[in-house]
Protein backbone atom coordinates (compact mmCIF):
# COMPACT_ATOMS: atom_id res chain seq x y z
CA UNK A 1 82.12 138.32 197.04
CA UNK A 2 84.13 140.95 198.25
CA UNK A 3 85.48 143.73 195.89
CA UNK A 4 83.30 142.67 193.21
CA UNK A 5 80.01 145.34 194.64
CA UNK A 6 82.21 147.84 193.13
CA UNK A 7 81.32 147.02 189.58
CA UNK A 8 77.62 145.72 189.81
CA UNK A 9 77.11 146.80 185.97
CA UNK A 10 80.14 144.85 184.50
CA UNK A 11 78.78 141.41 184.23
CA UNK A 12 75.27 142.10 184.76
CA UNK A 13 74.82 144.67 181.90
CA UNK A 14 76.67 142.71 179.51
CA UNK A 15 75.05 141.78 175.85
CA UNK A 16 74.09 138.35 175.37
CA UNK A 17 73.62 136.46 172.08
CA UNK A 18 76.57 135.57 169.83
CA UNK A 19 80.30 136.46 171.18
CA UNK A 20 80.38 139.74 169.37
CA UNK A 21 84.81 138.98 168.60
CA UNK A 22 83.63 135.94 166.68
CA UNK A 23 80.75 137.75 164.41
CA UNK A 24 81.22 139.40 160.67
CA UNK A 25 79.47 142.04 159.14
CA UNK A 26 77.50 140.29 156.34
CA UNK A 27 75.85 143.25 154.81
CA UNK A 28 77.05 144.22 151.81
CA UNK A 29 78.32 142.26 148.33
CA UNK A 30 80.43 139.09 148.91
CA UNK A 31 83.70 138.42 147.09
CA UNK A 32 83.61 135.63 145.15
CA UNK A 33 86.46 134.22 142.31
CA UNK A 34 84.17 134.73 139.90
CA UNK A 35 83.86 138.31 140.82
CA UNK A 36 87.47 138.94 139.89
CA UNK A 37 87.64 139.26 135.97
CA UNK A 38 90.66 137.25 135.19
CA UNK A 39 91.02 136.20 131.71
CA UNK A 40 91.25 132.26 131.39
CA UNK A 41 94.44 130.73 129.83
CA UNK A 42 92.24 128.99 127.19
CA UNK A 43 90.42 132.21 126.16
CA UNK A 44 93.84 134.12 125.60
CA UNK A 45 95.48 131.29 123.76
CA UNK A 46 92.86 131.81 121.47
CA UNK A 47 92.20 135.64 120.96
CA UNK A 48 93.29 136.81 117.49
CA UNK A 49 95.06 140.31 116.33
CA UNK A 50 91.34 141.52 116.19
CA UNK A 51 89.85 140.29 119.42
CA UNK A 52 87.58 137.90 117.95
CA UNK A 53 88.38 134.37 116.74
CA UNK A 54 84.87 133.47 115.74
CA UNK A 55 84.85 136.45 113.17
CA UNK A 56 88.17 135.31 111.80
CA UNK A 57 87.57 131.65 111.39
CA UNK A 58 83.78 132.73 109.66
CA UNK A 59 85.16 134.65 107.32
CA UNK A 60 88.87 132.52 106.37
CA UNK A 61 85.91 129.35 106.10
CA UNK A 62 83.97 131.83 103.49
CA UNK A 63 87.24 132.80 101.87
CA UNK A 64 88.73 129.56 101.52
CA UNK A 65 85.86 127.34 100.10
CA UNK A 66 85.50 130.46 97.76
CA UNK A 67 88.74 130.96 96.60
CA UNK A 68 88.84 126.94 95.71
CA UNK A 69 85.62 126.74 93.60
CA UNK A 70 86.94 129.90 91.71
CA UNK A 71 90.23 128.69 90.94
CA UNK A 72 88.53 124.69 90.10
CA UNK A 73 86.27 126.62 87.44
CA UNK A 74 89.06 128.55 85.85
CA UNK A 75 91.10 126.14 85.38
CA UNK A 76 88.52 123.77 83.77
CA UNK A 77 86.16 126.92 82.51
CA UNK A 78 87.54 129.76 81.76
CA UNK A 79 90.67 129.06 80.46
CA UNK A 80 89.94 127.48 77.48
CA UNK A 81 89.33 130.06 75.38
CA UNK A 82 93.66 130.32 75.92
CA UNK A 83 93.88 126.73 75.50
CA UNK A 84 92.02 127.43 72.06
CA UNK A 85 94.62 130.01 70.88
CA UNK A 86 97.50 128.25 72.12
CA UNK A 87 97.13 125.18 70.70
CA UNK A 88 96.14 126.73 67.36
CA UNK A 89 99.60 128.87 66.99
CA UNK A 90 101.64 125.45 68.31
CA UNK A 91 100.15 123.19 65.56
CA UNK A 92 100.41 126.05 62.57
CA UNK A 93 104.03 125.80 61.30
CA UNK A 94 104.04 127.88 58.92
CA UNK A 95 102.78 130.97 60.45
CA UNK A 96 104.63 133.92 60.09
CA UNK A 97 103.86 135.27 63.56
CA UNK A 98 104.91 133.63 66.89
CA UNK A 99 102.90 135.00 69.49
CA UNK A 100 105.12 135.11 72.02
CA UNK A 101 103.50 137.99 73.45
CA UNK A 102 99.72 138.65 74.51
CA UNK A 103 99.46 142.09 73.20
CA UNK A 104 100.09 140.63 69.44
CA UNK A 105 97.01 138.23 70.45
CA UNK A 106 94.40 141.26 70.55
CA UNK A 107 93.91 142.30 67.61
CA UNK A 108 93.50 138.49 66.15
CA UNK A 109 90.91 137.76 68.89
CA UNK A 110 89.03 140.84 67.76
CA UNK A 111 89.22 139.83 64.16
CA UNK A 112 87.91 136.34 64.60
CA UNK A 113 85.03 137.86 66.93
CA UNK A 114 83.93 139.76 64.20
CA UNK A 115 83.97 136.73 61.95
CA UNK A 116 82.34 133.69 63.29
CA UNK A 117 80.91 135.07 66.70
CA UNK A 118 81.69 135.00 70.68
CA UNK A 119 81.94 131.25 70.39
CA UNK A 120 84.92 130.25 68.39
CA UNK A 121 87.06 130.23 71.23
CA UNK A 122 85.01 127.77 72.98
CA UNK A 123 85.19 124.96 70.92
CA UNK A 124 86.03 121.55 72.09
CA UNK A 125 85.29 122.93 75.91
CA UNK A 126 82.72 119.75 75.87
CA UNK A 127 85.73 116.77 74.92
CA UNK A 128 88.11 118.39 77.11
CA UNK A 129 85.93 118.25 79.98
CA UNK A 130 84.84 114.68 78.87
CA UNK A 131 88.17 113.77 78.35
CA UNK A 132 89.19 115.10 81.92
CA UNK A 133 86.46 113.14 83.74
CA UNK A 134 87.37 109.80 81.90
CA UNK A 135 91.02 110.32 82.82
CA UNK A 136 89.87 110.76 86.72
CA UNK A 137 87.70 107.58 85.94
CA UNK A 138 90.34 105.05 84.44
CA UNK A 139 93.02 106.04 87.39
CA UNK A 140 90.46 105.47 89.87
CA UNK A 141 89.50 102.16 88.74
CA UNK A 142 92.76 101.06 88.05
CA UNK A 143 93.86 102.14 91.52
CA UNK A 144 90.79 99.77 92.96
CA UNK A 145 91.55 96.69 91.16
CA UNK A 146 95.35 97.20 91.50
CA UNK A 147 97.66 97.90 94.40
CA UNK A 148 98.58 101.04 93.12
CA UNK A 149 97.80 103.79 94.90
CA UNK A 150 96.30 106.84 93.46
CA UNK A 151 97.72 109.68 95.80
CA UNK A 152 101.73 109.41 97.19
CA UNK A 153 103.16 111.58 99.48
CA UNK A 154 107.05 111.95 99.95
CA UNK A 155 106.96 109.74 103.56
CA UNK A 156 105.94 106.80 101.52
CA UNK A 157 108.63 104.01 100.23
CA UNK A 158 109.91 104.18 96.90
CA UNK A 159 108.03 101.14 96.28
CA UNK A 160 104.92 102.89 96.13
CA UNK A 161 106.46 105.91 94.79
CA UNK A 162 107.21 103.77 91.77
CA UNK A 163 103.28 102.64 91.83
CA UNK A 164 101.97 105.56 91.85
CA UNK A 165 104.03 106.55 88.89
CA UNK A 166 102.96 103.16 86.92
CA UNK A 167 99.41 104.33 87.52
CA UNK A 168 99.92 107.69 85.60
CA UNK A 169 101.68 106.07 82.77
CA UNK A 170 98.49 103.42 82.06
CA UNK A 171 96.33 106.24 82.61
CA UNK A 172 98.57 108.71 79.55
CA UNK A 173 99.33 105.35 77.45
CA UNK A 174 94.86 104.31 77.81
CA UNK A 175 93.46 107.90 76.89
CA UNK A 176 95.95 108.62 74.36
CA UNK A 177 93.88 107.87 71.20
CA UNK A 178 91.06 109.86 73.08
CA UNK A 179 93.25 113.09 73.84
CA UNK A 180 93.78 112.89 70.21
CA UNK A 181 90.45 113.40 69.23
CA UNK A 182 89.76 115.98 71.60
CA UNK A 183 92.60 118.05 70.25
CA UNK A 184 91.50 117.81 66.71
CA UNK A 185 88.14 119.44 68.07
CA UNK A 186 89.43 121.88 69.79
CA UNK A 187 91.55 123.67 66.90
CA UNK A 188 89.99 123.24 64.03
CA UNK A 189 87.69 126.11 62.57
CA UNK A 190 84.44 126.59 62.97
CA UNK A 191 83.49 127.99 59.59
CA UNK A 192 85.63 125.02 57.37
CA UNK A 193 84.16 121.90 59.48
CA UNK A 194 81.57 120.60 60.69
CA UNK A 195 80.52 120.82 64.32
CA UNK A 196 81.13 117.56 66.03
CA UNK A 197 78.25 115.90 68.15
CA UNK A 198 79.02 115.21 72.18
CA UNK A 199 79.77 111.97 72.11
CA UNK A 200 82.10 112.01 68.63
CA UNK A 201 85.10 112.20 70.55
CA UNK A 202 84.64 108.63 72.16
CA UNK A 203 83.55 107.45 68.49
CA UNK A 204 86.77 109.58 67.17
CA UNK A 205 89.37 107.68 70.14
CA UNK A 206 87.95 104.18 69.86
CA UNK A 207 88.55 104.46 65.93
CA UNK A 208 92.09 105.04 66.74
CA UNK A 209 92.59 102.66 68.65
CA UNK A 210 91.49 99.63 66.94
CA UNK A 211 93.83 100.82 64.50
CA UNK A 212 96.76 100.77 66.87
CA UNK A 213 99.29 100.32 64.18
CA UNK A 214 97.92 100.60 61.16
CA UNK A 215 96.04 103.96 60.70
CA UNK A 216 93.30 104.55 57.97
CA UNK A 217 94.94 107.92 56.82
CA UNK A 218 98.12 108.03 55.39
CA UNK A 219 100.08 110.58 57.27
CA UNK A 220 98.84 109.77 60.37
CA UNK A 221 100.86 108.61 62.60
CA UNK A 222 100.36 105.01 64.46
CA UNK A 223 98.45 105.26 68.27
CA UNK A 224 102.17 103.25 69.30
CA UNK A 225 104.49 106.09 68.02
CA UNK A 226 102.14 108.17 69.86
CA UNK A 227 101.98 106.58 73.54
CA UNK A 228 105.72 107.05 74.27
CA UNK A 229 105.59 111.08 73.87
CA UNK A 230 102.59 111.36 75.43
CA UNK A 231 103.18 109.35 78.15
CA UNK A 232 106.55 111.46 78.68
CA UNK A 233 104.83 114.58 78.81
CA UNK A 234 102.35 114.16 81.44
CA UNK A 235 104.31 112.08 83.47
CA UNK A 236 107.27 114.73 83.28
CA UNK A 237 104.48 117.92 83.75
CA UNK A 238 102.52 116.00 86.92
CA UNK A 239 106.67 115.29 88.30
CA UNK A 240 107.29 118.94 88.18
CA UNK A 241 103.77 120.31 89.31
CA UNK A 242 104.34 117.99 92.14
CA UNK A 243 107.81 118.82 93.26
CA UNK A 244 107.44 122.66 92.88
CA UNK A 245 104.45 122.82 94.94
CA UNK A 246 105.75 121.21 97.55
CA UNK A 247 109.22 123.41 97.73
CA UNK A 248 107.15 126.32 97.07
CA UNK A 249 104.58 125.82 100.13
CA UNK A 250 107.98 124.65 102.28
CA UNK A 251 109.54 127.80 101.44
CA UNK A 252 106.43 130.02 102.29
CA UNK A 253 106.10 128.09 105.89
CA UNK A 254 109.87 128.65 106.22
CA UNK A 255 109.13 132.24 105.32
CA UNK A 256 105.97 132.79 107.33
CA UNK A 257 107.92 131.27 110.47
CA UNK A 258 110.94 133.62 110.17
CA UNK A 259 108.18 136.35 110.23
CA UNK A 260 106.91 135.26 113.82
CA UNK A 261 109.84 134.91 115.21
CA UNK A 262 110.94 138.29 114.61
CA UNK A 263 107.49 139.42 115.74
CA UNK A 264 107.83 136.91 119.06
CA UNK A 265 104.66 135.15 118.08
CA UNK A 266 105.42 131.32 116.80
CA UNK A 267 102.76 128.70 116.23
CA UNK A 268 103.36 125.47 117.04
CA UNK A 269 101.30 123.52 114.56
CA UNK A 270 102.91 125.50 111.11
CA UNK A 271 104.00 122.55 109.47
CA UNK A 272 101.34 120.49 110.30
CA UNK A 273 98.03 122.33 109.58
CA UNK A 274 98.66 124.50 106.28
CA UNK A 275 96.83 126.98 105.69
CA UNK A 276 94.58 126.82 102.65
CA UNK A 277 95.93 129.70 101.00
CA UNK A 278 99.20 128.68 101.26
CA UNK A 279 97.99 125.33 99.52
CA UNK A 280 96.81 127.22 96.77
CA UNK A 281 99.17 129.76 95.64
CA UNK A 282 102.10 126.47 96.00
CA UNK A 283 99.56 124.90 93.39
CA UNK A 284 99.27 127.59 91.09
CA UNK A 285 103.35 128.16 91.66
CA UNK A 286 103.61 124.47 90.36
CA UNK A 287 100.94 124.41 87.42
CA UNK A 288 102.72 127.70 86.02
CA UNK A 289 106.13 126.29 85.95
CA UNK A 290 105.47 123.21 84.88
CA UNK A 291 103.98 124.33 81.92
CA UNK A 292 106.34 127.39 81.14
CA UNK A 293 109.18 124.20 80.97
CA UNK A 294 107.21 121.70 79.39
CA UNK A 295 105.96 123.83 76.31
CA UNK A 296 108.30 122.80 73.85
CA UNK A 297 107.69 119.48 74.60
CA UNK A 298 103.95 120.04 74.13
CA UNK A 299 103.80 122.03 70.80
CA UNK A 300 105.71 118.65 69.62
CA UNK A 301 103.84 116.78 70.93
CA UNK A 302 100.49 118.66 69.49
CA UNK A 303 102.06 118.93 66.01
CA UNK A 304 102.48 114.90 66.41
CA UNK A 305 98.78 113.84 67.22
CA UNK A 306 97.06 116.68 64.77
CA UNK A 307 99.34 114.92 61.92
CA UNK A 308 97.23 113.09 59.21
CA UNK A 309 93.96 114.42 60.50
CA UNK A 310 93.63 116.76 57.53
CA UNK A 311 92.30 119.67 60.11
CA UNK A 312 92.01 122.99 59.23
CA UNK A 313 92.69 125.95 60.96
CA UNK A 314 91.94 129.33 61.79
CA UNK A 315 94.99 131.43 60.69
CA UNK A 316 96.10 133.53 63.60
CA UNK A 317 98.31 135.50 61.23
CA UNK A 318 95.49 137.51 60.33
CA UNK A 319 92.23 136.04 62.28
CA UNK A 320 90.19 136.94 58.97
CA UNK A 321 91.19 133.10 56.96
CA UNK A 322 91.78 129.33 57.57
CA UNK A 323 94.72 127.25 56.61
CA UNK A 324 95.01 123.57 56.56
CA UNK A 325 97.66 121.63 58.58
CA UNK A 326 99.93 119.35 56.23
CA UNK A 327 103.01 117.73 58.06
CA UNK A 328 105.13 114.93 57.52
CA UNK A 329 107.12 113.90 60.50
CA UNK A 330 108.20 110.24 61.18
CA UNK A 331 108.39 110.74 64.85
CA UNK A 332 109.30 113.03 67.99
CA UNK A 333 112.99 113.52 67.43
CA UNK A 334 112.06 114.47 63.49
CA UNK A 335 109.54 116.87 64.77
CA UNK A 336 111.85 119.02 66.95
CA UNK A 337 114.88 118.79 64.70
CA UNK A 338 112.50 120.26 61.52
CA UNK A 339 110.87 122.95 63.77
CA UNK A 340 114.60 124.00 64.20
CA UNK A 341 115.82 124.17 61.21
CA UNK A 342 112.86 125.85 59.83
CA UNK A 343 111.31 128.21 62.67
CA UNK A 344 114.04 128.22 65.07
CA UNK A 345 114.19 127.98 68.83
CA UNK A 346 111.10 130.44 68.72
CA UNK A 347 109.00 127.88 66.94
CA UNK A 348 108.55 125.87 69.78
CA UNK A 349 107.33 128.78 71.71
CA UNK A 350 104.61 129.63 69.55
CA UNK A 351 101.36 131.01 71.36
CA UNK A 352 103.04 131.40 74.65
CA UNK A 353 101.52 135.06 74.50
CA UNK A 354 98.56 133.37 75.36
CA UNK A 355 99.68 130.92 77.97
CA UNK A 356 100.75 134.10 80.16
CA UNK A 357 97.23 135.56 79.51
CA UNK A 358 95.35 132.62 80.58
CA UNK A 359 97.62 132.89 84.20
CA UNK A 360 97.45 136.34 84.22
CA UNK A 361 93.36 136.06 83.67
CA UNK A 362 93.33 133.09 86.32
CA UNK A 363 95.29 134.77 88.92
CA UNK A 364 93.12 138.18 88.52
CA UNK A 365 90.13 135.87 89.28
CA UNK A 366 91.30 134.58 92.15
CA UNK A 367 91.95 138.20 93.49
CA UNK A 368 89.24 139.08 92.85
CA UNK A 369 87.68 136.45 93.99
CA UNK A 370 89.07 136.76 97.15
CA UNK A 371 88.31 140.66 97.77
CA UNK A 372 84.31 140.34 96.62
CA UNK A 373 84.02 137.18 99.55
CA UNK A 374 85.83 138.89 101.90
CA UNK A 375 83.86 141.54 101.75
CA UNK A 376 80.61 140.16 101.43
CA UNK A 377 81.50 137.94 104.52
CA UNK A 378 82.44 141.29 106.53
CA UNK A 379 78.83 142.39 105.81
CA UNK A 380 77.35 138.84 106.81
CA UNK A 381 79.69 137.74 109.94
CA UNK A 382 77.73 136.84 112.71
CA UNK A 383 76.52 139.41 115.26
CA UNK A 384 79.50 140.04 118.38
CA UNK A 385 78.17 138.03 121.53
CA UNK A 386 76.61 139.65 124.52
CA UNK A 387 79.11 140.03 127.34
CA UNK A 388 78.33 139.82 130.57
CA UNK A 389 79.54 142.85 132.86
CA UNK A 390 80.22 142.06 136.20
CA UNK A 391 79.51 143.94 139.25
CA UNK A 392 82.17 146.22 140.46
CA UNK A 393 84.22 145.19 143.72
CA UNK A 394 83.74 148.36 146.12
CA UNK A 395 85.76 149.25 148.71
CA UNK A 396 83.67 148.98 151.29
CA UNK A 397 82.07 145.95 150.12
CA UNK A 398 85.55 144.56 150.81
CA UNK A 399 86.20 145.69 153.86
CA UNK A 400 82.56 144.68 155.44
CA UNK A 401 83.94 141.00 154.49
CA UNK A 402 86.69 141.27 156.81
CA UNK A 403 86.27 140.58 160.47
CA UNK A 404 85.42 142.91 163.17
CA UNK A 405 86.45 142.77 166.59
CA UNK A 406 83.71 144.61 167.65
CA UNK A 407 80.30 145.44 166.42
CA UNK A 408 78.98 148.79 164.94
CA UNK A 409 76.99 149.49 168.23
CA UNK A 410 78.97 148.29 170.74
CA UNK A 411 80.72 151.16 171.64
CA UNK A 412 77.66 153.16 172.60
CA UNK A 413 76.25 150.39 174.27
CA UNK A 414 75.66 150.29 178.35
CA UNK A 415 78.45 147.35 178.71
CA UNK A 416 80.82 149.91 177.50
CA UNK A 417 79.88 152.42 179.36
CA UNK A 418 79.69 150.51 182.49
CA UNK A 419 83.45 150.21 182.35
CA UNK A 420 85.71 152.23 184.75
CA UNK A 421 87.28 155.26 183.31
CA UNK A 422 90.72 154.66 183.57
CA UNK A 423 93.33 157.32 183.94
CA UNK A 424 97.14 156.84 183.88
């Protein structure tokens, strides 16, 4: 064809094979998403202050479950040695010292140490416990065969509001003549009685009640006069527990949620998943006011049910004799008017040195319960996960990805150098 024998090289030299303007470079490391370390949303919704959730929720789980056993067996435990010296300074009225503050109560705990051994402030610890599981016993099976339920909440209708109540007050007004006995055992002195069996306390109760209203002991007052003041007491003492704990776990959500706000940081679910240690300084709030209120009503109430029983004490006046217990009260009102008259307002305080040392001892526990499993579950967390590092991205491992309008070798090969030199 003429004009073409000028450039016999152009189309004959040419490379064949693949179009060399549609081929990539291949060599090299490919990007891929899951090269590109980009946090997931999930994963940063859940990273802590620390970095690691799984540390945090091992240790809170440790903490928690801890805490709660701790605080279950001081309540029940190891607070009845102040249960022993509180009720023995309510029901003695005609000591000459109050108690109204724990320091007075050292020296007398010393004495009586010396005296009749490491055990006299654990007497009765076996009826009170007996007495507390047969209480949890007769509500439950009085909440099965009735409608009544056993736990309320404030969303519930007054209806069973009211239930719930009339559950608590058969419960008081049925282990009356029991919590009776109990109390008798755990005041009286070790070295002027005799030490009562395990099972005397039932014996003790039932005895008293048979004899509803006509006891065998002249000053003793009738199981009837008794229901009415007992049954006030608790049910005014589990109202109070109730209603402070819950305005004293509102109030440290409330708190707790002003605090993230000003830090920016608000959780959605505050009011709906509490947090266990919340839970359980709002119960310890509640179970310290309501008895701080309710002790006058429970030294009268003590001095009421220890009547007639012809107990004898250990006298905390000096922690070195005993003294018997003779009253003569008619009934509730005539018990607080005569510890007026005769002992004053202070009289119905008496031993509330040692209710502030058995919170004081609980709260301590609980501390230090808290510092001792924290601890220990630092040292026994789980072992951090291995992470896997990812390749770095290179430059050039980029740039081979991208296409290439010509290859690497092209330019130096014969095609290209068959072409005309063109000059302008």
């Amino acid at each position: 064809m003429a004009g073409l024998d000028r450039y016999p090289g152009y189309f004959a030299d040419s490379p064949t094979g693949p179009d060399p303007f549609l081929t990539r470079e291949t060599t090299g490391t490919k990007l891929r998403p899951t090269h590109l370390n980009i946090p997931s949303v999930h994963s940063v919704a859940e990273m802590t202050d620390d970095g690691n959730p799984d540390e945090e929720a091992f240790i809170r789980k440790h903490v928690g479950t801890s805490v709660g056993v701790a605080s279950l067996i001081t309540e029940n435990l190891l607070s009845h040695p102040f249960v022993v010296l509180r009720r023995q300074c309510q029901v003695h009225n005609n000591a000459r010292k109050s108690h109204l503050f724990a320091i007075t109560l050292v020296p007398v705990v010393v004495k009586l140490h010396q005296r009749q051994g490491l055990t006299t402030l654990w007497k009765g610890l076996g009826s009170t416990l007996l007495i507390r599981g047969m209480s949890l016993a007769v509500e439950d099976l009085i909440s099965k065969i009735t409608p009544w339920p056993k736990e309320i909440t404030w969303h519930r209708p007054l209806k069973s509001l009211g239930q719930h109540i009339l559950l608590k007050c058969v419960t008081l007004t049925i282990m009356t003549p029991f919590y009776s006995a109990s109390l008798v055992e755990t005041v009286q002195s070790d070295i002027a009685s005799e030490k009562p069996g395990v099972f005397d306390v039932f014996k003790d109760g039932l005895c008293r009640l048979v004899s509803w209203g006509s006891p065998n002991k002249g000053r003793m007052l009738p199981v009837w006069a008794l229901v009415v003041p007992t049954v006030v007491y608790g049910l005014i003492k589990y109202l109070l527990s109730v209603v402070v704990q819950n305005v004293a776990s509102r109030a440290i959500h409330i708190r707790n949620r002003n605090n993230q706000i000003k830090r920016g940081a608000v959780q959605k679910d505050i009011y709906n998943h509490a947090n266990e240690d919340i839970e359980m300084t709002s119960a310890f709030i509640g179970i310290v006011t309501a008895d701080v209120i309710c002790y006058p009503l429970e030294t009268i109430l003590h001095r009421l049910h220890l009547q007639g029983t012809r107990t004898i004490v250990d006298n905390l006046d000096s922690g070195s004799s005993v003294i018997p217990i003779l009253t003569n009260y008619r009934g509730a009102v005539d018990c607080y008017e005569s510890t007026i008259s005769q002992e004053g307002v202070s009289g119905l305080y008496k031993g509330f040195g040692a209710l502030t040392l058995q919170f004081f001892a609980h709260w301590a526990l609980i501390k230090l319960t808290k510092i001792i499993v924290t601890e220990i579950s630092m040292l026994l967390r789980p072992s951090p996960k291995a992470k896997t590092v990812e390749p770095e991205i290179e430059t050039q491992a980029v740039l081979s990805t991208t296409p290439s309008r010509y290859p690497v070798d092209y330019l130096n090969s014969p095609a290209y150098s068959s072409y005309p030199n063109v000059t302008p």
